[in-house]
PDB file of N, CA and C in Angstrom:
ATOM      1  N   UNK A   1      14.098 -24.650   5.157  1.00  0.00           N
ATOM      2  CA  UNK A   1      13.117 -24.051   4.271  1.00  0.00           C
ATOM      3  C   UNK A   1      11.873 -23.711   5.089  1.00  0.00           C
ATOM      4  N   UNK A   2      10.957 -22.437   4.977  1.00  0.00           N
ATOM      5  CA  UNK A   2      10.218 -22.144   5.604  1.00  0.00           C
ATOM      6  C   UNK A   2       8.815 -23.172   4.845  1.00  0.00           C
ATOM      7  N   UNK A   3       8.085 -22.934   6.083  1.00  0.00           N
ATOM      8  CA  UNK A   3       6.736 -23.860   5.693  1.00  0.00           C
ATOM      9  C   UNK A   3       5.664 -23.043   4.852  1.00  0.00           C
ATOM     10  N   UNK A   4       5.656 -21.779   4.647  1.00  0.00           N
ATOM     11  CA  UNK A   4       5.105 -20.970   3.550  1.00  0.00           C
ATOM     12  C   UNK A   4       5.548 -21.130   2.507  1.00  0.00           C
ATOM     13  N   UNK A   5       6.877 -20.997   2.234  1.00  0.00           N
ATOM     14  CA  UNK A   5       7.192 -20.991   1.220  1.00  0.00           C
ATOM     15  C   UNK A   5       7.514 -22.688   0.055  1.00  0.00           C
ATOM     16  N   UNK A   6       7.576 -23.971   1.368  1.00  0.00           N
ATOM     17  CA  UNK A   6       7.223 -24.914   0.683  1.00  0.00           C
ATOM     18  C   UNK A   6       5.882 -25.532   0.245  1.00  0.00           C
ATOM     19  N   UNK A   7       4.934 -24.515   1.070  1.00  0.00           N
ATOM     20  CA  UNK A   7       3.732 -24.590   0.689  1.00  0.00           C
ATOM     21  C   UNK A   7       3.185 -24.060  -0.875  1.00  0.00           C
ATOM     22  N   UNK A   8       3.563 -22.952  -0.640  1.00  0.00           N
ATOM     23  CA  UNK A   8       3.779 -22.477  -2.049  1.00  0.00           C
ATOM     24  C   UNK A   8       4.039 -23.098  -3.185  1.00  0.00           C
ATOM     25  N   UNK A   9       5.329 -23.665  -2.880  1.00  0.00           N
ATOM     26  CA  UNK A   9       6.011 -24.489  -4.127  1.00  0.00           C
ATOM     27  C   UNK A   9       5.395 -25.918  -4.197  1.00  0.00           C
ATOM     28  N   UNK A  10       4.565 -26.190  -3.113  1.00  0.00           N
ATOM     29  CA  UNK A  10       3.724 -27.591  -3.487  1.00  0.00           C
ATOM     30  C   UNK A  10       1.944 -26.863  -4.475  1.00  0.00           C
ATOM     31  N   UNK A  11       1.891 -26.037  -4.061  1.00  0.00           N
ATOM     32  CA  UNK A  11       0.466 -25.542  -4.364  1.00  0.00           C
ATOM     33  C   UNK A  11       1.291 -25.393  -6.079  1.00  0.00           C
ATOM     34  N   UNK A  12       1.951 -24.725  -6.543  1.00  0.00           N
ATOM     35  CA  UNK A  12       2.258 -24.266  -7.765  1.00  0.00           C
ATOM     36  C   UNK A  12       2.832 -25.569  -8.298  1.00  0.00           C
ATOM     37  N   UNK A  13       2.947 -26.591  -8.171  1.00  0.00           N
ATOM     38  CA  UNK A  13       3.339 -27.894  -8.770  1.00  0.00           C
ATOM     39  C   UNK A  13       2.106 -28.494  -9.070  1.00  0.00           C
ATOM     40  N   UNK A  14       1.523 -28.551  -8.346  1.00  0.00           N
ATOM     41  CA  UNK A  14      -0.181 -29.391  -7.968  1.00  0.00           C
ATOM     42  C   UNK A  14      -0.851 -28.477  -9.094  1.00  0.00           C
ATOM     43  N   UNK A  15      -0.595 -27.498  -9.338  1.00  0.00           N
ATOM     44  CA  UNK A  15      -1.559 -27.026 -10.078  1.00  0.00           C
ATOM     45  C   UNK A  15      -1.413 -26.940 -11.399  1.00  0.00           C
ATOM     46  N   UNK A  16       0.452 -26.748 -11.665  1.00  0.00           N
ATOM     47  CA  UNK A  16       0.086 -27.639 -13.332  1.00  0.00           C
ATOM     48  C   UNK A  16       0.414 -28.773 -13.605  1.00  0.00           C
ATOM     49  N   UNK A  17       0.095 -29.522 -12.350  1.00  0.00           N
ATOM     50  CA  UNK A  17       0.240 -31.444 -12.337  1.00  0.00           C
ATOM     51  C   UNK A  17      -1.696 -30.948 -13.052  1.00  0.00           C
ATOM     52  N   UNK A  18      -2.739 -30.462 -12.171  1.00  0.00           N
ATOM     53  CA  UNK A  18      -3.970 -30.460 -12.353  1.00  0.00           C
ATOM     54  C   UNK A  18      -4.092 -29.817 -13.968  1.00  0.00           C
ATOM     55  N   UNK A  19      -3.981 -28.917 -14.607  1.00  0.00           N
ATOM     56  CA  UNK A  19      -3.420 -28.291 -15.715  1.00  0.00           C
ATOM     57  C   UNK A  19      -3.689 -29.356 -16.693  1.00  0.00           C
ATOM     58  N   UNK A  20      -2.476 -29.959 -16.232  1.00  0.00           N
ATOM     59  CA  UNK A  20      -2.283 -30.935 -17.338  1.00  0.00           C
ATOM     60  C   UNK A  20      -3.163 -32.368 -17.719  1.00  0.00           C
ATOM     61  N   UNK A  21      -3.397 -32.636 -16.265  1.00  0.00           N
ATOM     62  CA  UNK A  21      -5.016 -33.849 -15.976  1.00  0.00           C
ATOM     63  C   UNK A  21      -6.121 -33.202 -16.902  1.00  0.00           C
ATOM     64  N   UNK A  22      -6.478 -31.729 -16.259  1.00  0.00           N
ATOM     65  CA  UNK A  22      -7.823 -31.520 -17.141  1.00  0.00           C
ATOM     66  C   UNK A  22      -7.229 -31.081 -18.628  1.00  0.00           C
ATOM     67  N   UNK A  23      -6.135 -31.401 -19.386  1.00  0.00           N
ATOM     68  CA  UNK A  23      -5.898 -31.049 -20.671  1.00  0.00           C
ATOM     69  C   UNK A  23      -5.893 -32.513 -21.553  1.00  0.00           C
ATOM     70  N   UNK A  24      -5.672 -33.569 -20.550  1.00  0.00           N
ATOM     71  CA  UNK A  24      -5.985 -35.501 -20.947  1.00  0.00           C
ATOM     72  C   UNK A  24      -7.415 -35.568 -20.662  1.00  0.00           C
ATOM     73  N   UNK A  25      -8.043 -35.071 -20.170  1.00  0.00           N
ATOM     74  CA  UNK A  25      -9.722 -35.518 -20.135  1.00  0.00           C
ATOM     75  C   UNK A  25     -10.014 -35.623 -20.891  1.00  0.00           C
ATOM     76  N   UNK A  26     -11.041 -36.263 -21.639  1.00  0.00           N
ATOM     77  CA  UNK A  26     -11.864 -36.409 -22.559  1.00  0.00           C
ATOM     78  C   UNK A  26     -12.971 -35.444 -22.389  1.00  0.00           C
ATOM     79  N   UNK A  27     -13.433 -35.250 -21.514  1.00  0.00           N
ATOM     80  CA  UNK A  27     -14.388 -34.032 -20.732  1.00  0.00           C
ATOM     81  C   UNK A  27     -13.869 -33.479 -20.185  1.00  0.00           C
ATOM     82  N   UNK A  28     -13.260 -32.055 -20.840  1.00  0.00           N
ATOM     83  CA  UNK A  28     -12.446 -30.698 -20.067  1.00  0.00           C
ATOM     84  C   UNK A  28     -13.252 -30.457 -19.251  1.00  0.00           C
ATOM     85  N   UNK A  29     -14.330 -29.632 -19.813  1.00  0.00           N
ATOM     86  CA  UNK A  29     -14.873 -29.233 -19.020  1.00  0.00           C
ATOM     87  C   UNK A  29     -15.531 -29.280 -18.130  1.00  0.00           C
ATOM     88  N   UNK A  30     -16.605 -30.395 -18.487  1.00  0.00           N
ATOM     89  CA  UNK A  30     -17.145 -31.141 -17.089  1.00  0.00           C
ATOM     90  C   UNK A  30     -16.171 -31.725 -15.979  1.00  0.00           C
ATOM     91  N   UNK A  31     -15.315 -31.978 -15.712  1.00  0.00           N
ATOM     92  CA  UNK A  31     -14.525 -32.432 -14.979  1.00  0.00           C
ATOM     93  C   UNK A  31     -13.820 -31.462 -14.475  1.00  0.00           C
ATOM     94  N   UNK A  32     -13.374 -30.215 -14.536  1.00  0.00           N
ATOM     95  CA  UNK A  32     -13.061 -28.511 -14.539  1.00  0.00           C
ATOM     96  C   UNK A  32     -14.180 -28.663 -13.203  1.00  0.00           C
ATOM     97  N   UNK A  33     -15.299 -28.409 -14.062  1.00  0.00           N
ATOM     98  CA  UNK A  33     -16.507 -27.795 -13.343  1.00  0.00           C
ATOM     99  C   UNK A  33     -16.821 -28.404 -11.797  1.00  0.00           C
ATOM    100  N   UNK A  34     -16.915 -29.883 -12.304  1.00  0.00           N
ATOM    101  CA  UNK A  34     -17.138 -30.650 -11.002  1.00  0.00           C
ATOM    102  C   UNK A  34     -16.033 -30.836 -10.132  1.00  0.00           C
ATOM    103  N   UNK A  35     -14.757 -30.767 -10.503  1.00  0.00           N
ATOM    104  CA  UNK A  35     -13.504 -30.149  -9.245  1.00  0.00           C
ATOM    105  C   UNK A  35     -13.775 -29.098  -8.861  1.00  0.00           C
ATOM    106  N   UNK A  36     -14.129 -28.029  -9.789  1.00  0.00           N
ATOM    107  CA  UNK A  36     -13.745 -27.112  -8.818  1.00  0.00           C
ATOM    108  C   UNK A  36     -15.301 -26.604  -8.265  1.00  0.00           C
ATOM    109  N   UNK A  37     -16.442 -27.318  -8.347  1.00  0.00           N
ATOM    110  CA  UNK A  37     -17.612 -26.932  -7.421  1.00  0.00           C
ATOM    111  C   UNK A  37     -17.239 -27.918  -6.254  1.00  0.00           C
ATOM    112  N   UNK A  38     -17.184 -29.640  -5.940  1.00  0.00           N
ATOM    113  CA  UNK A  38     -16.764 -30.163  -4.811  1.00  0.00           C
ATOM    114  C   UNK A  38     -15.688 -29.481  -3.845  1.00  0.00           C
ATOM    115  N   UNK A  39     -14.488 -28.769  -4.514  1.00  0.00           N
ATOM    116  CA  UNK A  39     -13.285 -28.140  -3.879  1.00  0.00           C
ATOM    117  C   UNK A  39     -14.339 -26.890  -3.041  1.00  0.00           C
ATOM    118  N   UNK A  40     -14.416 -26.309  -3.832  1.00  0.00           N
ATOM    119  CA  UNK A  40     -15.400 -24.800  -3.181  1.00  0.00           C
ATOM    120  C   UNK A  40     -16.224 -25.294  -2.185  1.00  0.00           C
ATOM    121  N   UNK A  41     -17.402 -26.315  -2.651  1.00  0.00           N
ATOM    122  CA  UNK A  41     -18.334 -26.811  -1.135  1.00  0.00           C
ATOM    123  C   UNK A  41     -17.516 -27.321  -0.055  1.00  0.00           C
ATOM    124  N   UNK A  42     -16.535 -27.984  -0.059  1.00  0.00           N
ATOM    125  CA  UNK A  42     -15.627 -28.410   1.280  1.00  0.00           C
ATOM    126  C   UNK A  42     -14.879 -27.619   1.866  1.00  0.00           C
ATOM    127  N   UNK A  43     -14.158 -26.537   1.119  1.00  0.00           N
ATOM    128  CA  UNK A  43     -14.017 -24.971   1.455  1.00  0.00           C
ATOM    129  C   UNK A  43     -14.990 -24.081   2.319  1.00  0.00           C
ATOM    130  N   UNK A  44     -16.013 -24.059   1.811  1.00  0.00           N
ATOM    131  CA  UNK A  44     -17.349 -23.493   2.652  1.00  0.00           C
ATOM    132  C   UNK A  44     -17.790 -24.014   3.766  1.00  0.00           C
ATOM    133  N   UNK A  45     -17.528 -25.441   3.697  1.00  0.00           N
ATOM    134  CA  UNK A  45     -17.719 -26.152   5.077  1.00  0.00           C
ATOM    135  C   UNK A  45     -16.820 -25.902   5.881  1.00  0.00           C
ATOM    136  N   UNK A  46     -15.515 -25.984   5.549  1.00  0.00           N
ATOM    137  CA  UNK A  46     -14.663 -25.849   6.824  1.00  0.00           C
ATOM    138  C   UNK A  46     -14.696 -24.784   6.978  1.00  0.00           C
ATOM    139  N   UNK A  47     -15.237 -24.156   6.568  1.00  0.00           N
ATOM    140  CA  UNK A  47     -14.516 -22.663   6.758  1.00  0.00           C
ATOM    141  C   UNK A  47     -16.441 -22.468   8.069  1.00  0.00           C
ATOM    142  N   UNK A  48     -17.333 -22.652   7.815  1.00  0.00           N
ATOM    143  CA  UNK A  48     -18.362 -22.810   8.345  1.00  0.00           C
ATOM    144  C   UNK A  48     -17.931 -23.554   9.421  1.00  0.00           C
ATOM    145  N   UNK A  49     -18.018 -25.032   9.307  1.00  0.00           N
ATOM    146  CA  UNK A  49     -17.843 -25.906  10.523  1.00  0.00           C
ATOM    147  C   UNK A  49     -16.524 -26.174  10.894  1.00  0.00           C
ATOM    148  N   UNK A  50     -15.761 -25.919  10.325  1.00  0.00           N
ATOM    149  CA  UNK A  50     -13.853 -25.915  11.217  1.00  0.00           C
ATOM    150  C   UNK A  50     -13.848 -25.596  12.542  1.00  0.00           C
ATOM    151  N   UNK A  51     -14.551 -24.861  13.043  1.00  0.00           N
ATOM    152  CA  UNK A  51     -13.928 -24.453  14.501  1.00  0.00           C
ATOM    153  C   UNK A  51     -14.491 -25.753  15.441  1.00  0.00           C
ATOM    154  N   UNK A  52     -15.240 -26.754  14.738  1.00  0.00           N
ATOM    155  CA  UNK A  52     -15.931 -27.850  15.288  1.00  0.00           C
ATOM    156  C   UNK A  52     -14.314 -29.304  15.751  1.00  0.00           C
ATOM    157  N   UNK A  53     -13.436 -28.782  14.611  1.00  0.00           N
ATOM    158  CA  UNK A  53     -11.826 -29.553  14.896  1.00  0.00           C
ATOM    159  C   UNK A  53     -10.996 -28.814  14.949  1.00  0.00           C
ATOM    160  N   UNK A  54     -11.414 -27.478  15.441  1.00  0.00           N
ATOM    161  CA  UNK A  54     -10.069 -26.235  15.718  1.00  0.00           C
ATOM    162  C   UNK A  54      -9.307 -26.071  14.193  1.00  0.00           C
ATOM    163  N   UNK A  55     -10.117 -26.173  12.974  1.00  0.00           N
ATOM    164  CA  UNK A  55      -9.468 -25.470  12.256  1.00  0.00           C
ATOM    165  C   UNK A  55     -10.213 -24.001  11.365  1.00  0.00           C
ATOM    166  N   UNK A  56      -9.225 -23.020  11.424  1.00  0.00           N
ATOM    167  CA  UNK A  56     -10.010 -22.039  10.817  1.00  0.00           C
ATOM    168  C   UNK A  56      -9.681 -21.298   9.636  1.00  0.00           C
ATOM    169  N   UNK A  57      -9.957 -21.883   8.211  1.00  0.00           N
ATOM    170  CA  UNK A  57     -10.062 -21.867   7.018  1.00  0.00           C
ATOM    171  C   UNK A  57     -10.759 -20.356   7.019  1.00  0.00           C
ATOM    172  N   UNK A  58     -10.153 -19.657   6.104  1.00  0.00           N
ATOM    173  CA  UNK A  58     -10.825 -17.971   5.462  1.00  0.00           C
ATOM    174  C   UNK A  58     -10.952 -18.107   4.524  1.00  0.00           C
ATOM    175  N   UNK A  59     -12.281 -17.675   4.212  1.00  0.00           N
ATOM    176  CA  UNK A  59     -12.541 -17.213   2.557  1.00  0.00           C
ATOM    177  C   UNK A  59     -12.115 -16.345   2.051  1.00  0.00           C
ATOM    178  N   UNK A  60     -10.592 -15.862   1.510  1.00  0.00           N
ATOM    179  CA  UNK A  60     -10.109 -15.359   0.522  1.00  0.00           C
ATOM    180  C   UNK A  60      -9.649 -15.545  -0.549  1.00  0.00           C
ATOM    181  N   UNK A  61      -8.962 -14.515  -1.402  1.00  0.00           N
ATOM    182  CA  UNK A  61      -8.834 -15.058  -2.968  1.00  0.00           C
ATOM    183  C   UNK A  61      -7.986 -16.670  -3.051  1.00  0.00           C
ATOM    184  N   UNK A  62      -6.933 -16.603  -2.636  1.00  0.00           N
ATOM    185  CA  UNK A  62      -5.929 -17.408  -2.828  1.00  0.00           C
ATOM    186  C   UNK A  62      -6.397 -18.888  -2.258  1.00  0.00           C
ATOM    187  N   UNK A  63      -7.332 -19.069  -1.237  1.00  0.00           N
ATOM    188  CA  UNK A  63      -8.472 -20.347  -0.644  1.00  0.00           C
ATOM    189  C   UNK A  63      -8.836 -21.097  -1.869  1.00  0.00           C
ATOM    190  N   UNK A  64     -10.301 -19.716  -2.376  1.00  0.00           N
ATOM    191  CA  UNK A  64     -10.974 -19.952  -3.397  1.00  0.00           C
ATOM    192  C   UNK A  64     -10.525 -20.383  -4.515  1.00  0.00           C
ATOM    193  N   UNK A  65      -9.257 -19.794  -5.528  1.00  0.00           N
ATOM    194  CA  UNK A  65      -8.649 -19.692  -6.222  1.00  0.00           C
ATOM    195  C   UNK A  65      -8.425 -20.953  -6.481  1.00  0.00           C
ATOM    196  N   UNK A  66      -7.758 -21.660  -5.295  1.00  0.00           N
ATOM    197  CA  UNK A  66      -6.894 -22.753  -4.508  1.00  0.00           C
ATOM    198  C   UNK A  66      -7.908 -23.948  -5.151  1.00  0.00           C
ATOM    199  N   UNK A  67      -9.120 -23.526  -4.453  1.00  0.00           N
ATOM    200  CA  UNK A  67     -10.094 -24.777  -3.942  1.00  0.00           C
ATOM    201  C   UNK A  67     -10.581 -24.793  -5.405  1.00  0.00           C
ATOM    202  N   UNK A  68     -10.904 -24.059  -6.075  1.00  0.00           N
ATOM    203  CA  UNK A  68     -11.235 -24.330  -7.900  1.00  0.00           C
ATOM    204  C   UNK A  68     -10.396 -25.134  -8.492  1.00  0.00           C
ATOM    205  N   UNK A  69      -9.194 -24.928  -8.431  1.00  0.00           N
ATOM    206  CA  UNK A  69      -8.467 -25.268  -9.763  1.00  0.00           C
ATOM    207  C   UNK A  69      -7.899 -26.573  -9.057  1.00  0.00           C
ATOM    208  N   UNK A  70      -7.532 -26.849  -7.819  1.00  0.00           N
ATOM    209  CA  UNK A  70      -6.997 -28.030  -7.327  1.00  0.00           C
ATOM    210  C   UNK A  70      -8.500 -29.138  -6.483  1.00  0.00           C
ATOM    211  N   UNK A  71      -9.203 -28.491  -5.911  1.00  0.00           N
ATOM    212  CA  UNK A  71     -10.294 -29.533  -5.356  1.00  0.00           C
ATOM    213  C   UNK A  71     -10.113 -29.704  -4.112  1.00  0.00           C
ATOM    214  N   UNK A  72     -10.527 -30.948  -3.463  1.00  0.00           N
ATOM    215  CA  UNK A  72     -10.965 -30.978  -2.387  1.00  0.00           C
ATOM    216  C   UNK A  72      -9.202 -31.503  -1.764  1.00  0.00           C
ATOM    217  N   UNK A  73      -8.426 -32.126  -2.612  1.00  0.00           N
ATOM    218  CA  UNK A  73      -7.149 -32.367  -1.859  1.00  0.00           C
ATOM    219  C   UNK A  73      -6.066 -30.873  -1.333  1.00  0.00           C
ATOM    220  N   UNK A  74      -6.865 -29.595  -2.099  1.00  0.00           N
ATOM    221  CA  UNK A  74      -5.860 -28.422  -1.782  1.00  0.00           C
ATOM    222  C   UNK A  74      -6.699 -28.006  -0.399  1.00  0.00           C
ATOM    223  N   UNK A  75      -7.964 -28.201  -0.072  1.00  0.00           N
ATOM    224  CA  UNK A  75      -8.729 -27.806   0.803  1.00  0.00           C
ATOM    225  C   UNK A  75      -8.056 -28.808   2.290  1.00  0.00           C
ATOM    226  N   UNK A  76      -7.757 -30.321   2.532  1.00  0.00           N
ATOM    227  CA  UNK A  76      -7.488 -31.305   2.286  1.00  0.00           C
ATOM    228  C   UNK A  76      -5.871 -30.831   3.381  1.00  0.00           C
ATOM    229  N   UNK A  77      -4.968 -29.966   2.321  1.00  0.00           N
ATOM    230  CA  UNK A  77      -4.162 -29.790   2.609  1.00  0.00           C
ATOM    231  C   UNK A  77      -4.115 -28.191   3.436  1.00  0.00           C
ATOM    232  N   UNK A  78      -4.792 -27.402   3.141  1.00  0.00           N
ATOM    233  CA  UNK A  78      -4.909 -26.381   3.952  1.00  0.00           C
ATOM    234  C   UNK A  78      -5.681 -26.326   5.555  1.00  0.00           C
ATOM    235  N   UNK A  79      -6.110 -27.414   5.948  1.00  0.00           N
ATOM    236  CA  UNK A  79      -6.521 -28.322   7.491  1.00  0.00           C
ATOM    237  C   UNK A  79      -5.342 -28.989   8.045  1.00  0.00           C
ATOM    238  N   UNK A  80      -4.449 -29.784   6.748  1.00  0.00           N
ATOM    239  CA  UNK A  80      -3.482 -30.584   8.101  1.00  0.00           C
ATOM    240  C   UNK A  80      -2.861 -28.856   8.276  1.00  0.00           C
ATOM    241  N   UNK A  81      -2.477 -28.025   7.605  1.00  0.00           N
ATOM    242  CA  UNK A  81      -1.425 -27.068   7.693  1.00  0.00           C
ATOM    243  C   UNK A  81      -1.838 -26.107   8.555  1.00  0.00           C
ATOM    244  N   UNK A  82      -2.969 -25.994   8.872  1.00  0.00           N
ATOM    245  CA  UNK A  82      -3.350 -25.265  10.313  1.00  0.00           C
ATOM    246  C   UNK A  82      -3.223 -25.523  11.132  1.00  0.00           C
ATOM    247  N   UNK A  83      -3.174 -27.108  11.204  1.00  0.00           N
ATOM    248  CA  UNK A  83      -2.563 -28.055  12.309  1.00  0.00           C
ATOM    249  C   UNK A  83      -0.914 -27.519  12.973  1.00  0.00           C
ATOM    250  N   UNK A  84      -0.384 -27.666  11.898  1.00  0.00           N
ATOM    251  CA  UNK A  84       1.503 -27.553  12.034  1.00  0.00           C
ATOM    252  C   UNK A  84       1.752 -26.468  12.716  1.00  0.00           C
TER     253      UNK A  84
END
């Protein structure tokens, strides 16, 4: 199996595992909000300071997208995978 494409299929699991977390909150929305602003600031950092551990994170849709709805563990996971 290619490593894109199990990437894929982990990102699209994770996200209506997350789906379903912020649908048990008691606070949708605040808890929405504050994932996906922490996800975005650690996004911005690496993508800023990454080349400081050789990794180089881009700000495009599918990052951003990424880093909203999943947080700082999809950000998390897009560093070891630059690694591989």
């Amino acid at each position: 199996m290619e490593t894109e494409t199990l990437f894929y299929g982990i990102c699209a699991a994770a996200v209506l595992i997350m789906l379903e977390y912020f649908r048990r909150r008691k606070r949708k929305i605040i808890s929405f909000i504050f994932g996906a602003t922490t996800g975005f600031i650690a996004l911005v950092l690496v993508n800023k300071y990454g080349f400081m551990i050789g990794a180089d994170i881009p700000l495009n849709t599918f990052n951003i997208c990424g880093s909203a709805v999943l947080g700082v563990p999809f950000v998390v996971c897009l560093v070891i995978l630059n690694f591989l």
